[in-house]
C-alpha atoms as a PDB file:
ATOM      1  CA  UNK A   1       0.000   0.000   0.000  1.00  0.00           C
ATOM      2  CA  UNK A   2       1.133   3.320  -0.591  1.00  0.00           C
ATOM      3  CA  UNK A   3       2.045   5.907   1.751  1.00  0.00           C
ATOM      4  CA  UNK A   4      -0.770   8.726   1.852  1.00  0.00           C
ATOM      5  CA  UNK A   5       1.818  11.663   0.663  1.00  0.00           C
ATOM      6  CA  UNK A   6       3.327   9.336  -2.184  1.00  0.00           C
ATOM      7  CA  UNK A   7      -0.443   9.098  -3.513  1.00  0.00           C
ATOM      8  CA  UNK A   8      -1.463  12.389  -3.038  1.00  0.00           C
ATOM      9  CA  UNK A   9       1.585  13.376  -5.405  1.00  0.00           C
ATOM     10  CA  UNK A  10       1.208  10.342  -8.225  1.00  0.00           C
ATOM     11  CA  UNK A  11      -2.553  12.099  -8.159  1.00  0.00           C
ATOM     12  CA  UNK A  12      -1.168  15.525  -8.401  1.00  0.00           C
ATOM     13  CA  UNK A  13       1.707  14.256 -11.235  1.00  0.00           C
ATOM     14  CA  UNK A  14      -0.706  12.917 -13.105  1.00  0.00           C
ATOM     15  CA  UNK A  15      -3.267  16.126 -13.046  1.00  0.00           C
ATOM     16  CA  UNK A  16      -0.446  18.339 -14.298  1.00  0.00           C
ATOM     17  CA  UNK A  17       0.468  16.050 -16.956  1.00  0.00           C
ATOM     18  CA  UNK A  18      -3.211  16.153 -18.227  1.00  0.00           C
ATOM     19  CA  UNK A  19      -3.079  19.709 -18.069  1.00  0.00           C
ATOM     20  CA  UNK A  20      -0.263  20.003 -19.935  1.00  0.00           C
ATOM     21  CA  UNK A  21      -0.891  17.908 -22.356  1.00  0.00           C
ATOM     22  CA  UNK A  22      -4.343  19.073 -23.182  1.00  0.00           C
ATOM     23  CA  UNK A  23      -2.509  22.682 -23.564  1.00  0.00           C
ATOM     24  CA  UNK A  24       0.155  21.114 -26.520  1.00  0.00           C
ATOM     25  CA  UNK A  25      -3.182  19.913 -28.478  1.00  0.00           C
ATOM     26  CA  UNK A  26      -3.631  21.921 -31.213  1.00  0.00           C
ATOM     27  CA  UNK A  27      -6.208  22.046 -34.302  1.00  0.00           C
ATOM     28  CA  UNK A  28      -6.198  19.524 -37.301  1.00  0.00           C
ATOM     29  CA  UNK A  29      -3.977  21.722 -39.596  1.00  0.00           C
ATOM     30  CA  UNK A  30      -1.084  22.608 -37.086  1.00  0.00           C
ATOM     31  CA  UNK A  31      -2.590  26.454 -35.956  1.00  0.00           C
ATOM     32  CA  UNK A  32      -1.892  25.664 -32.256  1.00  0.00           C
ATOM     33  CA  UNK A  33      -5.531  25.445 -31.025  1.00  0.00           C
ATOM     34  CA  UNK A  34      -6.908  28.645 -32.350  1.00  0.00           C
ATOM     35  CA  UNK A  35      -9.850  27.456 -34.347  1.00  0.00           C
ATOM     36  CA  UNK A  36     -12.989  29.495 -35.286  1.00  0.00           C
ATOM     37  CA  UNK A  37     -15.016  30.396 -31.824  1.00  0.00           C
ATOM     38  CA  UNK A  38     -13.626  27.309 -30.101  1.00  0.00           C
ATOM     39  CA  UNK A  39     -10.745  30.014 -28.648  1.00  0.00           C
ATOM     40  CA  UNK A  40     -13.035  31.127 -26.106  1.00  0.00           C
ATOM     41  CA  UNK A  41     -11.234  34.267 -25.640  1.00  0.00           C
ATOM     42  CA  UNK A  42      -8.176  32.772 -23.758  1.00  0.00           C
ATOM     43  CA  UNK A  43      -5.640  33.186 -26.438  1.00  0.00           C
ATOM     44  CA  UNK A  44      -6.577  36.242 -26.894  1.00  0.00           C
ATOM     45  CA  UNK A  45      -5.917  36.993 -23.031  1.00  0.00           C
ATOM     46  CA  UNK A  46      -2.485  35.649 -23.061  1.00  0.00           C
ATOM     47  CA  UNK A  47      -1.467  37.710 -25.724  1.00  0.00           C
ATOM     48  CA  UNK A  48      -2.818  40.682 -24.071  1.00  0.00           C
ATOM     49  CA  UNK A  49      -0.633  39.626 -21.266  1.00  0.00           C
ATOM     50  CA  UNK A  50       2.477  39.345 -22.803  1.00  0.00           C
ATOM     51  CA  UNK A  51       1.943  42.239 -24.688  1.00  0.00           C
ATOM     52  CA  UNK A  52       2.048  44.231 -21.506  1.00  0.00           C
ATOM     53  CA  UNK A  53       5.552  42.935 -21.007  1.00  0.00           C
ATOM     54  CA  UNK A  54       8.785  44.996 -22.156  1.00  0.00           C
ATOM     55  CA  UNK A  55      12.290  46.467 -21.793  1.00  0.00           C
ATOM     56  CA  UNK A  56      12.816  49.046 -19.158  1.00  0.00           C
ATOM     57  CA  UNK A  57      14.392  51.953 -22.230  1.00  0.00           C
ATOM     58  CA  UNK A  58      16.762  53.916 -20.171  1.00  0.00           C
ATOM     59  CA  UNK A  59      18.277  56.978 -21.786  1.00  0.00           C
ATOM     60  CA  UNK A  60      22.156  58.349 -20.406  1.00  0.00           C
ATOM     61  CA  UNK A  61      20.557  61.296 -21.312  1.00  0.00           C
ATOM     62  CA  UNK A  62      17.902  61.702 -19.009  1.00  0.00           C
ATOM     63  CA  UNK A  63      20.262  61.323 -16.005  1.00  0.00           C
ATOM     64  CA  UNK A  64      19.425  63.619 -13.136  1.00  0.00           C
ATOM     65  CA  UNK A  65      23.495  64.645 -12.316  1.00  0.00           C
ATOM     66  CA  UNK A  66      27.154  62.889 -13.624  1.00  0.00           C
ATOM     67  CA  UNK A  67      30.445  62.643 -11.853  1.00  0.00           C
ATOM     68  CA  UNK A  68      33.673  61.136 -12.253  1.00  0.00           C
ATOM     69  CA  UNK A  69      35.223  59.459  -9.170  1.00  0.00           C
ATOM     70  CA  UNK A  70      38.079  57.394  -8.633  1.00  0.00           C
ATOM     71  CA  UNK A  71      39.268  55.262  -5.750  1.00  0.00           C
ATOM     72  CA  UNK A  72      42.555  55.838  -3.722  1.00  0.00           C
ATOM     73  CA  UNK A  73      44.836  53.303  -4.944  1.00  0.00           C
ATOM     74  CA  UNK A  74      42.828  52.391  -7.981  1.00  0.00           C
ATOM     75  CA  UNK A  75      43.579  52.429 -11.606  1.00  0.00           C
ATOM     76  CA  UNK A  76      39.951  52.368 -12.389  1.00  0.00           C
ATOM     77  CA  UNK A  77      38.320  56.001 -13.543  1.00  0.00           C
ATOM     78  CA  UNK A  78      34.262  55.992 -12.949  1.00  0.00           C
ATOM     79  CA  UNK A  79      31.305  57.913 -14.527  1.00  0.00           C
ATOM     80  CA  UNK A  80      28.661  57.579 -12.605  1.00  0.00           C
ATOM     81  CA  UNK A  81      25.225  59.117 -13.879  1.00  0.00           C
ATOM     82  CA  UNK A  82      22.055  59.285 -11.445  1.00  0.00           C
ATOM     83  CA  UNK A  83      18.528  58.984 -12.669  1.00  0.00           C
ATOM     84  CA  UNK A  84      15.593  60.563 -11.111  1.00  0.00           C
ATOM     85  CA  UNK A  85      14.065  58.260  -8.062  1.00  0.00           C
ATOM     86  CA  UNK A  86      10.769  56.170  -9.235  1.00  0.00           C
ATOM     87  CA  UNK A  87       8.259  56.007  -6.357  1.00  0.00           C
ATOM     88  CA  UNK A  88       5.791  53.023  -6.967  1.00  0.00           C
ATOM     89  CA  UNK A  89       3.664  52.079  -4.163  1.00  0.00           C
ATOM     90  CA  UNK A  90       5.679  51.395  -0.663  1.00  0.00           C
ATOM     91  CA  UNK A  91       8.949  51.534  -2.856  1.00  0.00           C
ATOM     92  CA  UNK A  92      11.109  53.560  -4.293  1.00  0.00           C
ATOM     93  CA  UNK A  93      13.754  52.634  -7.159  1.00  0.00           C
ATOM     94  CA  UNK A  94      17.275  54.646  -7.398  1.00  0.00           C
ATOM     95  CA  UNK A  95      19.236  54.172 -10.900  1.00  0.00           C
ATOM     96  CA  UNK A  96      23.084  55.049 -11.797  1.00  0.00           C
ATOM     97  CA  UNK A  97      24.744  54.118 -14.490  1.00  0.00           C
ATOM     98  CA  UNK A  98      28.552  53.209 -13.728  1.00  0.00           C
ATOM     99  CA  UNK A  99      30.919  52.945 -16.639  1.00  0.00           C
ATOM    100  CA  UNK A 100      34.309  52.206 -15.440  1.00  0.00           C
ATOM    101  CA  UNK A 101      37.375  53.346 -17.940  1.00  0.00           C
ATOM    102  CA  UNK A 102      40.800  51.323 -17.290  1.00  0.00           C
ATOM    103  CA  UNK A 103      43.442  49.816 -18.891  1.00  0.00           C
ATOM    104  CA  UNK A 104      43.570  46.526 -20.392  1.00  0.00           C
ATOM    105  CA  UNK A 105      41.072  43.854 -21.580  1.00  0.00           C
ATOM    106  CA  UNK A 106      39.669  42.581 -18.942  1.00  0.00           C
ATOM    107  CA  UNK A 107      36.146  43.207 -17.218  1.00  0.00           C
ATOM    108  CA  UNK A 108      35.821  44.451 -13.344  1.00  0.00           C
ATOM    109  CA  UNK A 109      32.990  43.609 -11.195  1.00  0.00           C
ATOM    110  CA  UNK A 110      30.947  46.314  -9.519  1.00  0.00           C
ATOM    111  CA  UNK A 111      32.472  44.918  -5.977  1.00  0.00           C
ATOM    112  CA  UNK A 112      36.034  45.829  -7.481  1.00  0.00           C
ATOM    113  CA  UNK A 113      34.359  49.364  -8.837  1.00  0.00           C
ATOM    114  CA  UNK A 114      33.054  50.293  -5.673  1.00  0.00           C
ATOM    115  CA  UNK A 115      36.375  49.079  -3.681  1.00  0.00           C
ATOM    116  CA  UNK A 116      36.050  45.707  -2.840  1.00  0.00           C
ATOM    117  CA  UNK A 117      32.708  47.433  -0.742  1.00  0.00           C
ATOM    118  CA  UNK A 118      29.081  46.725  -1.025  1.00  0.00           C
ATOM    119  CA  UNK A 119      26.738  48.347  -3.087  1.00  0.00           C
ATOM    120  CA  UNK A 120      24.630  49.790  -0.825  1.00  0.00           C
ATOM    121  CA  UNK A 121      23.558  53.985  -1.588  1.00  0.00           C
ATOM    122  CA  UNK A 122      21.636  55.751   0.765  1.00  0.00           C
ATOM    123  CA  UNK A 123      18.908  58.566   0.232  1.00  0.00           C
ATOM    124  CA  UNK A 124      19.364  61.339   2.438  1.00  0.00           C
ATOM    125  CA  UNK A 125      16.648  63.561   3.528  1.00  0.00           C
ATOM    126  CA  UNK A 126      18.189  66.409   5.251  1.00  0.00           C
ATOM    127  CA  UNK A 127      14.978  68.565   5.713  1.00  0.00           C
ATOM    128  CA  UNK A 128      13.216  65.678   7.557  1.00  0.00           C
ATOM    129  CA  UNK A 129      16.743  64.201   9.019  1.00  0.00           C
ATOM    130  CA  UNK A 130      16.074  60.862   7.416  1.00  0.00           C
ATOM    131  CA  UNK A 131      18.128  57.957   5.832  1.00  0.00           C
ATOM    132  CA  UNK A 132      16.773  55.843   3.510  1.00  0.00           C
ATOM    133  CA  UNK A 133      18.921  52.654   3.340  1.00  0.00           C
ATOM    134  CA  UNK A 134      18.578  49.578   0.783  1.00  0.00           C
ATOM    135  CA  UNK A 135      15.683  47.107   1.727  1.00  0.00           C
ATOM    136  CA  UNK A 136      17.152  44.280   3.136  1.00  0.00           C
ATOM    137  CA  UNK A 137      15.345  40.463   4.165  1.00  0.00           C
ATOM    138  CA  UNK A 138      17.341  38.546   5.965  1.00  0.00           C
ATOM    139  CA  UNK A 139      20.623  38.422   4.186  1.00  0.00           C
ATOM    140  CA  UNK A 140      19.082  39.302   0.407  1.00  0.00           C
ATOM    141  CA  UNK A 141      19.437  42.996  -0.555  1.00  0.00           C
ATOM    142  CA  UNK A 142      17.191  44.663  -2.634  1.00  0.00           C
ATOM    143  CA  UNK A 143      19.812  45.795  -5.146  1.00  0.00           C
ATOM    144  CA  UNK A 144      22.276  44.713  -8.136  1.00  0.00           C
ATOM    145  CA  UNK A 145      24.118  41.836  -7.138  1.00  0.00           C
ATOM    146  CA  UNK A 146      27.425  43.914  -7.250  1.00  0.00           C
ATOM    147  CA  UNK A 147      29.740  40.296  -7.413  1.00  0.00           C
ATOM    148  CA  UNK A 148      28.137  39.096 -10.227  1.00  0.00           C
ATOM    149  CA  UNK A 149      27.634  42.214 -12.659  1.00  0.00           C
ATOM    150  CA  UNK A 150      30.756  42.845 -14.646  1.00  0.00           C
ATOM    151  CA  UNK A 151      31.646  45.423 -17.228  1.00  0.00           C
ATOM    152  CA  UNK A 152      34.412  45.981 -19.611  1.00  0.00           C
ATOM    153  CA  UNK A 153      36.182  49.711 -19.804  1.00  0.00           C
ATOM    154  CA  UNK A 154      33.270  51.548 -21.188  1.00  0.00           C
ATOM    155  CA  UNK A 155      30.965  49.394 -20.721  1.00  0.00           C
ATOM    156  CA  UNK A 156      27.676  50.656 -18.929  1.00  0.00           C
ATOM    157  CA  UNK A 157      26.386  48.889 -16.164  1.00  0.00           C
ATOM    158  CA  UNK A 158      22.786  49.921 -14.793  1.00  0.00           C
ATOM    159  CA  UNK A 159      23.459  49.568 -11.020  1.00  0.00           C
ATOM    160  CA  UNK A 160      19.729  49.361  -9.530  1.00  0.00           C
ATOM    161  CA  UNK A 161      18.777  49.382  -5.590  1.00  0.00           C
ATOM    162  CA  UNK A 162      14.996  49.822  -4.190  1.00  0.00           C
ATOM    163  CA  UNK A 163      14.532  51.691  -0.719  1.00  0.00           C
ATOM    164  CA  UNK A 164      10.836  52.926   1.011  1.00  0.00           C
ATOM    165  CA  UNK A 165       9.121  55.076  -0.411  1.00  0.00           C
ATOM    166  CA  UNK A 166       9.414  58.504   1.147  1.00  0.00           C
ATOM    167  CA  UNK A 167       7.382  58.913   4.360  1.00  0.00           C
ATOM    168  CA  UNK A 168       7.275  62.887   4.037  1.00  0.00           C
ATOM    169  CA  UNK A 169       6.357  64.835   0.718  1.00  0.00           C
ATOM    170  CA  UNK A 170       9.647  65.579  -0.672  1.00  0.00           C
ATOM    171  CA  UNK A 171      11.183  66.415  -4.085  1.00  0.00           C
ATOM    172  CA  UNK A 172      14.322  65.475  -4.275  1.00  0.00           C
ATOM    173  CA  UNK A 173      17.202  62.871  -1.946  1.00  0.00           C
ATOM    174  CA  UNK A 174      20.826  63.384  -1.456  1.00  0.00           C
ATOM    175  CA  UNK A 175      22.184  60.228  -2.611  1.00  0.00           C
ATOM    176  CA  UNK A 176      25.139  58.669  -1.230  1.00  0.00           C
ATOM    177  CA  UNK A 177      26.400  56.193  -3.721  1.00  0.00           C
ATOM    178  CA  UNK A 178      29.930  55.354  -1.394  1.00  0.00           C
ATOM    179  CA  UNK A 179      31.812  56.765   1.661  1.00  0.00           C
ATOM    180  CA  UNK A 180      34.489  59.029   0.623  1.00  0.00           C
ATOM    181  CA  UNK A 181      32.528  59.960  -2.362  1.00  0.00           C
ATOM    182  CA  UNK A 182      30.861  63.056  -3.539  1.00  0.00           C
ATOM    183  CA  UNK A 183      27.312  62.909  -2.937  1.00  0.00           C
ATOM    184  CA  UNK A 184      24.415  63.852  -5.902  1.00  0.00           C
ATOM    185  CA  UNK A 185      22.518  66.676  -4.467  1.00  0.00           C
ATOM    186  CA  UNK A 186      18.962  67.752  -5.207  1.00  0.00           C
ATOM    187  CA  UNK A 187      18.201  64.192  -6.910  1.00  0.00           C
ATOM    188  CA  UNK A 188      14.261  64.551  -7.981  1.00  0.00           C
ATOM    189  CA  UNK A 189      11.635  62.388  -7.077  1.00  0.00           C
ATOM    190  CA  UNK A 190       9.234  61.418  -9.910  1.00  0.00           C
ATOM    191  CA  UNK A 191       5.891  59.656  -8.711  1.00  0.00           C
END
């Protein structure tokens, strides 16, 4: 006899194979299922769907401020371009664009960029005397995963991280992209 668990998932196995199977079956002359009225509007959905879907199109132009900064002890020269903050709902999205210049043919990480430091920026509100640090859940960081994003010299990285959304009605953060660096001032906040 089987154990209880074992047959609940043979039962459930066998229920997703149906499903899927009865998905691949398509019409008599290869159209993939979308015959006369026999659609019943679900194709149609699923397109709608996935027409929704798309590309983020960032523009370099339509950065907020640009600096060039360069770590003691570092060969590496980098641009750094902030993009307006993006409130949605209980979050708020920061943007930079870091485009390291150096010698050679090799690519850097952004760990090695930013000084073998975290990528962590921080949104300063200096009316309200508030910081507004990267989410963080348990050890995850609601950011770019700064060890595994590499560039080549020139190459453009979008560095992304997500913080609250502000609690007061401001216009525009400080943002604090690394100790030791120059901050942006006066960064806007679109909502």
């Amino acid at each position: 006899m089987k154990h209880p668990f074992i047959r609940r998932l043979s039962v459930t196995a066998a229920a997703v194979v149906t499903l899927v199977l009865a998905g691949c079956s398509g019409d008599s002359d290869g159209g993939g299922g979308e015959s006369g009225s026999s659609g019943g509007g679900g194709g149609e959905e699923s397109t709608q769907v996935v027409n929704d879907a798309g590309v983020e199109d960032i523009d370099l132009d339509d950065a907020a401020a640009t600096q060039t900064v360069k770590n003691p002890g570092s060969d590496i020269e980098i641009e750094l371009r902030v993009f307006p903050l993006e409130v949605e709902g209980k979050v708020q999205t920061l943007r930079i664009a870091v485009t390291p210049k150096f010698e050679g043919g090799d690519t850097v990480n952004l760990y090695r960029i930013f000084a073998q430091t975290p990528y962590s920026p921080q949104l300063v509100d200096r009316d309200n005397l508030k910081v507004y640090s990267v989410i963080r859940e348990l050890s995850d960081s609601w950011a770019i995963d700064e060890v595994k994003t590499d560039a080549a010299s020139g190459e453009t990285i979008i560095a992304w991280s997500q913080h609250a959304a502000p609690e007061d009605d401001v216009d525009s953060f400080d943002v604090l992209v690394k100790d030791g660096w120059p901050a942006f001032t006066d960064v806007p906040v679109k909502r």
